[in-house]
Protein backbone atom coordinates (compact mmCIF):
# COMPACT_ATOMS: atom_id res chain seq x y z
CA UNK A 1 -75.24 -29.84 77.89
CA UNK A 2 -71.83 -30.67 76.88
CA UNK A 3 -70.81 -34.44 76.32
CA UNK A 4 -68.32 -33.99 79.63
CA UNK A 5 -70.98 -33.46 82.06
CA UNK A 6 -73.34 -35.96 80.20
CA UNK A 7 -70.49 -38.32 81.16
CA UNK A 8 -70.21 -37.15 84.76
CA UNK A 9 -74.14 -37.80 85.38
CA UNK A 10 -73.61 -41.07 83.79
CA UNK A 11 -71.03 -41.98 85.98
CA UNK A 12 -72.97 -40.97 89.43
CA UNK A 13 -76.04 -43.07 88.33
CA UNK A 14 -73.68 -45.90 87.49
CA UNK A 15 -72.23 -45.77 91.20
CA UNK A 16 -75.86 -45.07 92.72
CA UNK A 17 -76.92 -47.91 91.01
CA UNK A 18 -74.51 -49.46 94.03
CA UNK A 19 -76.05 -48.26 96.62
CA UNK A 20 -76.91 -44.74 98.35
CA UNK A 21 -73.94 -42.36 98.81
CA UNK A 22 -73.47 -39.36 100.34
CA UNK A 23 -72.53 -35.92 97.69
CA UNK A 24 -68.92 -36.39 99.54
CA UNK A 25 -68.76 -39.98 98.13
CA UNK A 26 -69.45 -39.01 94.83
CA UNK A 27 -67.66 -36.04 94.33
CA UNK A 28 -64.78 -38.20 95.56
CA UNK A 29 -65.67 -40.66 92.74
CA UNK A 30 -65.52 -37.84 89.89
CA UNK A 31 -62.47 -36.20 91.85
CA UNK A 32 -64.83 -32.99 91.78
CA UNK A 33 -65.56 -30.21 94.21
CA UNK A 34 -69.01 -31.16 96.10
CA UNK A 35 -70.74 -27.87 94.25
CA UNK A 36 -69.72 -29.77 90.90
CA UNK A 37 -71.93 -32.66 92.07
CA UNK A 38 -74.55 -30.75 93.28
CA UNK A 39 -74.96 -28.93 89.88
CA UNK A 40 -75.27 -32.24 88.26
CA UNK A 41 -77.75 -33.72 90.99
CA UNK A 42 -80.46 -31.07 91.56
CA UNK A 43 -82.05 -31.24 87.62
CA UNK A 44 -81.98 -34.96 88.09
CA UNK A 45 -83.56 -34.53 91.82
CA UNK A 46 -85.66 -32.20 90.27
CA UNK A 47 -86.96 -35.14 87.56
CA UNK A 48 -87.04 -37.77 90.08
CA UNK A 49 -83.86 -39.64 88.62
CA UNK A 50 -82.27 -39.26 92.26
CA UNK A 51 -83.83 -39.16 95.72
CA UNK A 52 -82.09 -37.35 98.61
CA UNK A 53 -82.82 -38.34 102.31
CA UNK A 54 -82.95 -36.66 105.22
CA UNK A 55 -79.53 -37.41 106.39
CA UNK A 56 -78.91 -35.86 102.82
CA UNK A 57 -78.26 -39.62 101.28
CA UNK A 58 -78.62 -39.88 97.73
CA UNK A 59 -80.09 -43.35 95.86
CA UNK A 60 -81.63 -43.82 92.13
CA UNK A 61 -85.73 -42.41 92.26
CA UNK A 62 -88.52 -43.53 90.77
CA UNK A 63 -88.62 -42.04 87.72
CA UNK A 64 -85.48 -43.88 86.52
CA UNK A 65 -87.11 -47.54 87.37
CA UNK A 66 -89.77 -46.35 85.23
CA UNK A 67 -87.80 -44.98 81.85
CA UNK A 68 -85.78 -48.71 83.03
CA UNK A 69 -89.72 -50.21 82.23
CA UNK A 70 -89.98 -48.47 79.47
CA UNK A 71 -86.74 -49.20 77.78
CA UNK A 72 -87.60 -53.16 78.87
CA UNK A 73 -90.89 -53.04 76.71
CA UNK A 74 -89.09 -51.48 74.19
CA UNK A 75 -86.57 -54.10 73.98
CA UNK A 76 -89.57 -56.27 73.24
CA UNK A 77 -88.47 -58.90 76.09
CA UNK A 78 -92.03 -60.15 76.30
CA UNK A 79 -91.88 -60.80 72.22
CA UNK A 80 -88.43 -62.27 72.84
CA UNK A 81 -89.43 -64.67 74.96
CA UNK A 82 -92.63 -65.28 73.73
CA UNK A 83 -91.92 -68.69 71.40
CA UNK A 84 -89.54 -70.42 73.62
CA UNK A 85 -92.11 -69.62 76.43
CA UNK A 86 -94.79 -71.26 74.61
CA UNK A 87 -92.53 -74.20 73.73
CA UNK A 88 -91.91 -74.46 77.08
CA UNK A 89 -95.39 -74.37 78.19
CA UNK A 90 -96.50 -76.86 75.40
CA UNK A 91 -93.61 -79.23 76.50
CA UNK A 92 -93.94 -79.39 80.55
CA UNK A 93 -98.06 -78.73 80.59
CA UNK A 94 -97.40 -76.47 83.17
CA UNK A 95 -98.01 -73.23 83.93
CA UNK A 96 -95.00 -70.48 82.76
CA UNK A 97 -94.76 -66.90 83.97
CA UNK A 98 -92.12 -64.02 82.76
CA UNK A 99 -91.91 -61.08 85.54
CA UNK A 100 -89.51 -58.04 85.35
CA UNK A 101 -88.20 -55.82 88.87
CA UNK A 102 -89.76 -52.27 88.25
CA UNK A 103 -90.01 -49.58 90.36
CA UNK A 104 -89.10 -51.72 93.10
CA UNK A 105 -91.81 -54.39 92.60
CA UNK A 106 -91.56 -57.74 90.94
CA UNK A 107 -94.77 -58.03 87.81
CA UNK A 108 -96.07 -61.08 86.01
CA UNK A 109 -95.58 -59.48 82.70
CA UNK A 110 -96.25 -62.73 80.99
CA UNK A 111 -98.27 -65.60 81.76
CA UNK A 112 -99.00 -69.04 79.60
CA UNK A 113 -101.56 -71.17 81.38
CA UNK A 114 -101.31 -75.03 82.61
CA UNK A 115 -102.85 -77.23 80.15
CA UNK A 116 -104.08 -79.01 83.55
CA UNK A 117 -107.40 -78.73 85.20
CA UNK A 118 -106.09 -77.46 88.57
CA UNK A 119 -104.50 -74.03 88.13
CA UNK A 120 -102.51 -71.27 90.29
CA UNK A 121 -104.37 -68.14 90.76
CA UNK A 122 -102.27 -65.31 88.80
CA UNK A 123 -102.44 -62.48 85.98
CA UNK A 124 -100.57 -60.51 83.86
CA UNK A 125 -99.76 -57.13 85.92
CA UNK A 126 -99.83 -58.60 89.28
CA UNK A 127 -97.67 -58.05 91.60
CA UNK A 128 -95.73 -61.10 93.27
CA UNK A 129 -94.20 -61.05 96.93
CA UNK A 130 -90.93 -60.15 96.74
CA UNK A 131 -90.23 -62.70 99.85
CA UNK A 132 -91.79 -65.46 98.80
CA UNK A 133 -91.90 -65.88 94.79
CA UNK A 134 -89.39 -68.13 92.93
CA UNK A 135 -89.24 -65.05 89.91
CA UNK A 136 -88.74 -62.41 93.00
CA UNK A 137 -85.90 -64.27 94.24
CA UNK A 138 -84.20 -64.48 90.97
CA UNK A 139 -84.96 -60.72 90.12
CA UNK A 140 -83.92 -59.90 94.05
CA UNK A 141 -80.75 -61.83 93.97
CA UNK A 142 -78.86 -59.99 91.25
CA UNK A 143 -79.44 -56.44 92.38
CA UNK A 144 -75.97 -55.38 93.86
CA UNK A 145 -75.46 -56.24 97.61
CA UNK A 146 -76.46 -53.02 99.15
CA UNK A 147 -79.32 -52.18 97.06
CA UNK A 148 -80.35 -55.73 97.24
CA UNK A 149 -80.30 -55.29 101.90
CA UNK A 150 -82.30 -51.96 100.60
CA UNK A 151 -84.75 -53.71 99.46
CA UNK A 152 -85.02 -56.57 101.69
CA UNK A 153 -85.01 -54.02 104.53
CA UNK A 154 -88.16 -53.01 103.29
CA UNK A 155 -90.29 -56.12 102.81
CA UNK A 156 -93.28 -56.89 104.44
CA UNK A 157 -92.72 -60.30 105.43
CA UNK A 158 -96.52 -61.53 105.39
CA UNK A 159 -96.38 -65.38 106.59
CA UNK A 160 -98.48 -66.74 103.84
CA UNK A 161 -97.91 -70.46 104.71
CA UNK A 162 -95.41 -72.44 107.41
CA UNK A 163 -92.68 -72.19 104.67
CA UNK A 164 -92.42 -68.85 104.41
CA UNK A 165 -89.44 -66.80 104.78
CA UNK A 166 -90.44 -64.06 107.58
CA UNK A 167 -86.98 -62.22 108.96
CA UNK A 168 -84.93 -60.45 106.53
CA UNK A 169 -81.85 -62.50 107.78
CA UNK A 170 -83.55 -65.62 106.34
CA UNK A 171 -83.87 -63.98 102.69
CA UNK A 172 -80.77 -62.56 102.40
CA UNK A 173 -79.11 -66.34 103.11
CA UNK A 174 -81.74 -67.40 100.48
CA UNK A 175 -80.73 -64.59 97.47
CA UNK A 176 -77.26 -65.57 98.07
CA UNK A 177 -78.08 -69.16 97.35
CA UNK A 178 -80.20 -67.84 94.51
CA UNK A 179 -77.02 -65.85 93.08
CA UNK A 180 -74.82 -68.69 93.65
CA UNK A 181 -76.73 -71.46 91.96
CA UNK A 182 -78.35 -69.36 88.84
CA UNK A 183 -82.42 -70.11 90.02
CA UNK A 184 -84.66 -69.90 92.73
CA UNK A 185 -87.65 -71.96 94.72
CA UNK A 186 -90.83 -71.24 96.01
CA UNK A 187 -91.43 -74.73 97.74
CA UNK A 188 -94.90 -73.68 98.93
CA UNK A 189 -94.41 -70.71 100.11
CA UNK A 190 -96.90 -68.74 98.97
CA UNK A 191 -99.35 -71.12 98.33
CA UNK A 192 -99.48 -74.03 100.03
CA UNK A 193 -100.13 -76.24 97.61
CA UNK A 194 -98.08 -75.18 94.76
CA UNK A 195 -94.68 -75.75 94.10
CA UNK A 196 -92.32 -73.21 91.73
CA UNK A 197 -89.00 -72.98 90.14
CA UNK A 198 -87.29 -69.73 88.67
CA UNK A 199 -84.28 -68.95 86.19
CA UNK A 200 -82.89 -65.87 85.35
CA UNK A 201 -83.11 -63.96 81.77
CA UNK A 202 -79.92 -61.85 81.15
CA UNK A 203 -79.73 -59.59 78.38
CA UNK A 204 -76.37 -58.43 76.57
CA UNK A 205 -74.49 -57.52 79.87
CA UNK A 206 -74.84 -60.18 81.86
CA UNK A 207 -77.69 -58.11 83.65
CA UNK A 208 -80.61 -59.86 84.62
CA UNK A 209 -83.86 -58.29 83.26
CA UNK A 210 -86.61 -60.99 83.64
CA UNK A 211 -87.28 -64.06 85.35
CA UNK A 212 -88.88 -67.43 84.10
CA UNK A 213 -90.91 -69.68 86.07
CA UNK A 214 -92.64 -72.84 85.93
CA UNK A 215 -95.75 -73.39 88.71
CA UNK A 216 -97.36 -76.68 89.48
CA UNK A 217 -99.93 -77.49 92.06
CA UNK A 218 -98.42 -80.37 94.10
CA UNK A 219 -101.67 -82.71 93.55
CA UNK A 220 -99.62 -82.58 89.89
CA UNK A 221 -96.16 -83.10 90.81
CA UNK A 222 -94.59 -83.43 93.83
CA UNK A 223 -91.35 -81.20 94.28
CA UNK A 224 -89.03 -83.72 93.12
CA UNK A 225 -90.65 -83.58 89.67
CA UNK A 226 -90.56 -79.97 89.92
CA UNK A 227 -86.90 -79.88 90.61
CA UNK A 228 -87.20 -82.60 87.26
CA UNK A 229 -88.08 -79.97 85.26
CA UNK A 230 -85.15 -77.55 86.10
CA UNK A 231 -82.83 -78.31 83.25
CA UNK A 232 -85.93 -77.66 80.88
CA UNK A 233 -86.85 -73.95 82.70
CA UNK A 234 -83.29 -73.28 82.52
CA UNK A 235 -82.79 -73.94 78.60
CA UNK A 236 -85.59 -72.10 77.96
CA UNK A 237 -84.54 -69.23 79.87
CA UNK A 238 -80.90 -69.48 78.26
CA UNK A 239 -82.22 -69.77 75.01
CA UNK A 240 -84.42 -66.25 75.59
CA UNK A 241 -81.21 -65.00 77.09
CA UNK A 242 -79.58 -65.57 73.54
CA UNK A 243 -81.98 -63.66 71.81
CA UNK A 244 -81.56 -60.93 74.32
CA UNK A 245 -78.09 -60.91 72.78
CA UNK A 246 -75.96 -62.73 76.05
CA UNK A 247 -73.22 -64.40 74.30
CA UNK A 248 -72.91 -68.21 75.18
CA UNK A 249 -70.40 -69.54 77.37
């Protein structure tokens, strides 16, 4: 495979990773013939890099969220962020979580108990609500714009308590606000009696590739003395973003 059309499947993953297109769109974006595109596009259908539709729309697949995994452990994020976590959870008392966006669900990859007697309910490898979750709105709110409505599009918006967000209109507003401020809530809703606060990890590019969180039942703080904690989560999460290699501003 010559380093020209390693290039060319570079560049189509790079504008999938936009949003779906149709083969017209991106043979337009290589200024190729569509049979050019095609060529490039069926070994990587054939892998599961790329998905095609039935109206013949083509988006990232499933296997490249999982060599994304892959090249996330081996980036050692979880070893990364393991002392300032722990410093962190040593300073506050409270309970501290790292999750990562794979395959299209948000994972606790990371988890440092509350030094408290009342706890959350939560585990390394489990899955958190992508509507709901302080780490899934971080995660959610940096995908670009029409991957991000993707996604939404395809929640299940389970009402866990009266604070959940349950219409995909509602989200959306909220991963904006997420994007725009640089962390996320979950003001009880997921559980109803626990309060949590999210800040993004970013590594080298700017990218987001985990989230932080801090979780406290509200019989320990009351969401004001969550929100307290803020600047903390998000020094911590700065400082991992550091040894990520994100230069400081």
């Amino acid at each position: 495979m010559s380093s020209s059309t390693v290039a060319r499947a570079m560049r189509l993953l790079a504008e999938l990773g936009e949003g779906e297109r149709t083969l017209e769109q991106l043979a337009a974006v290589l200024d190729v013939h569509k049979s050019t595109v095609l060529r490039l596009l069926r070994p990587m259908e054939d892998e599961r890099i790329v998905q095609r539709d039935a109206a013949h729309h083509y988006r990232l697949g499933p296997q490249l969220f999982a060599l994304a995994g892959l090249a996330l452990e081996q980036r050692g994020i979880r070893a990364v962020a393991a002392p300032h976590l722990r410093e962190l959870n040593a300073a506050t008392g409270q309970t501290v979580h790292l999750a990562a966006y794979e395959g299209g669900e948000v994972v606790y990859i990371d988890k440092y108990d509350s030094r408290q007697p009342v706890r959350m309910y939560s585990r390394i490898g489990l899955r958190a609500a992508l509507h709901c979750a302080a780490v899934s709105k971080v995660l959610l709110a940096d995908l670009p714009l029409t991957v991000r409505q993707q996604v939404v599009g395809s929640v299940e918006f389970t009402p866990f308590t009266a604070n959940t967000l349950t219409t995909p209109e509602a989200l959306l507003a909220e991963l904006a606000t997420v994007a725009a401020q640089g962390w996320a809530q979950d003001r009880a809703e997921h559980e109803p009696f626990v309060n949590c606060v999210a800040a993004p990890v970013r590594d080298v590019t700017g990218r987001v590739v985990a989230a932080v969180s801090l979780s406290v039942p509200d019989v320990l703080l009351g969401y004001p003395e969550v929100l307290a904690l803020l600047p903390d989560l998000r020094a911590t999460a700065a400082a991992v973003s550091a040894d990520c290699g994100l230069a400081a501003h």
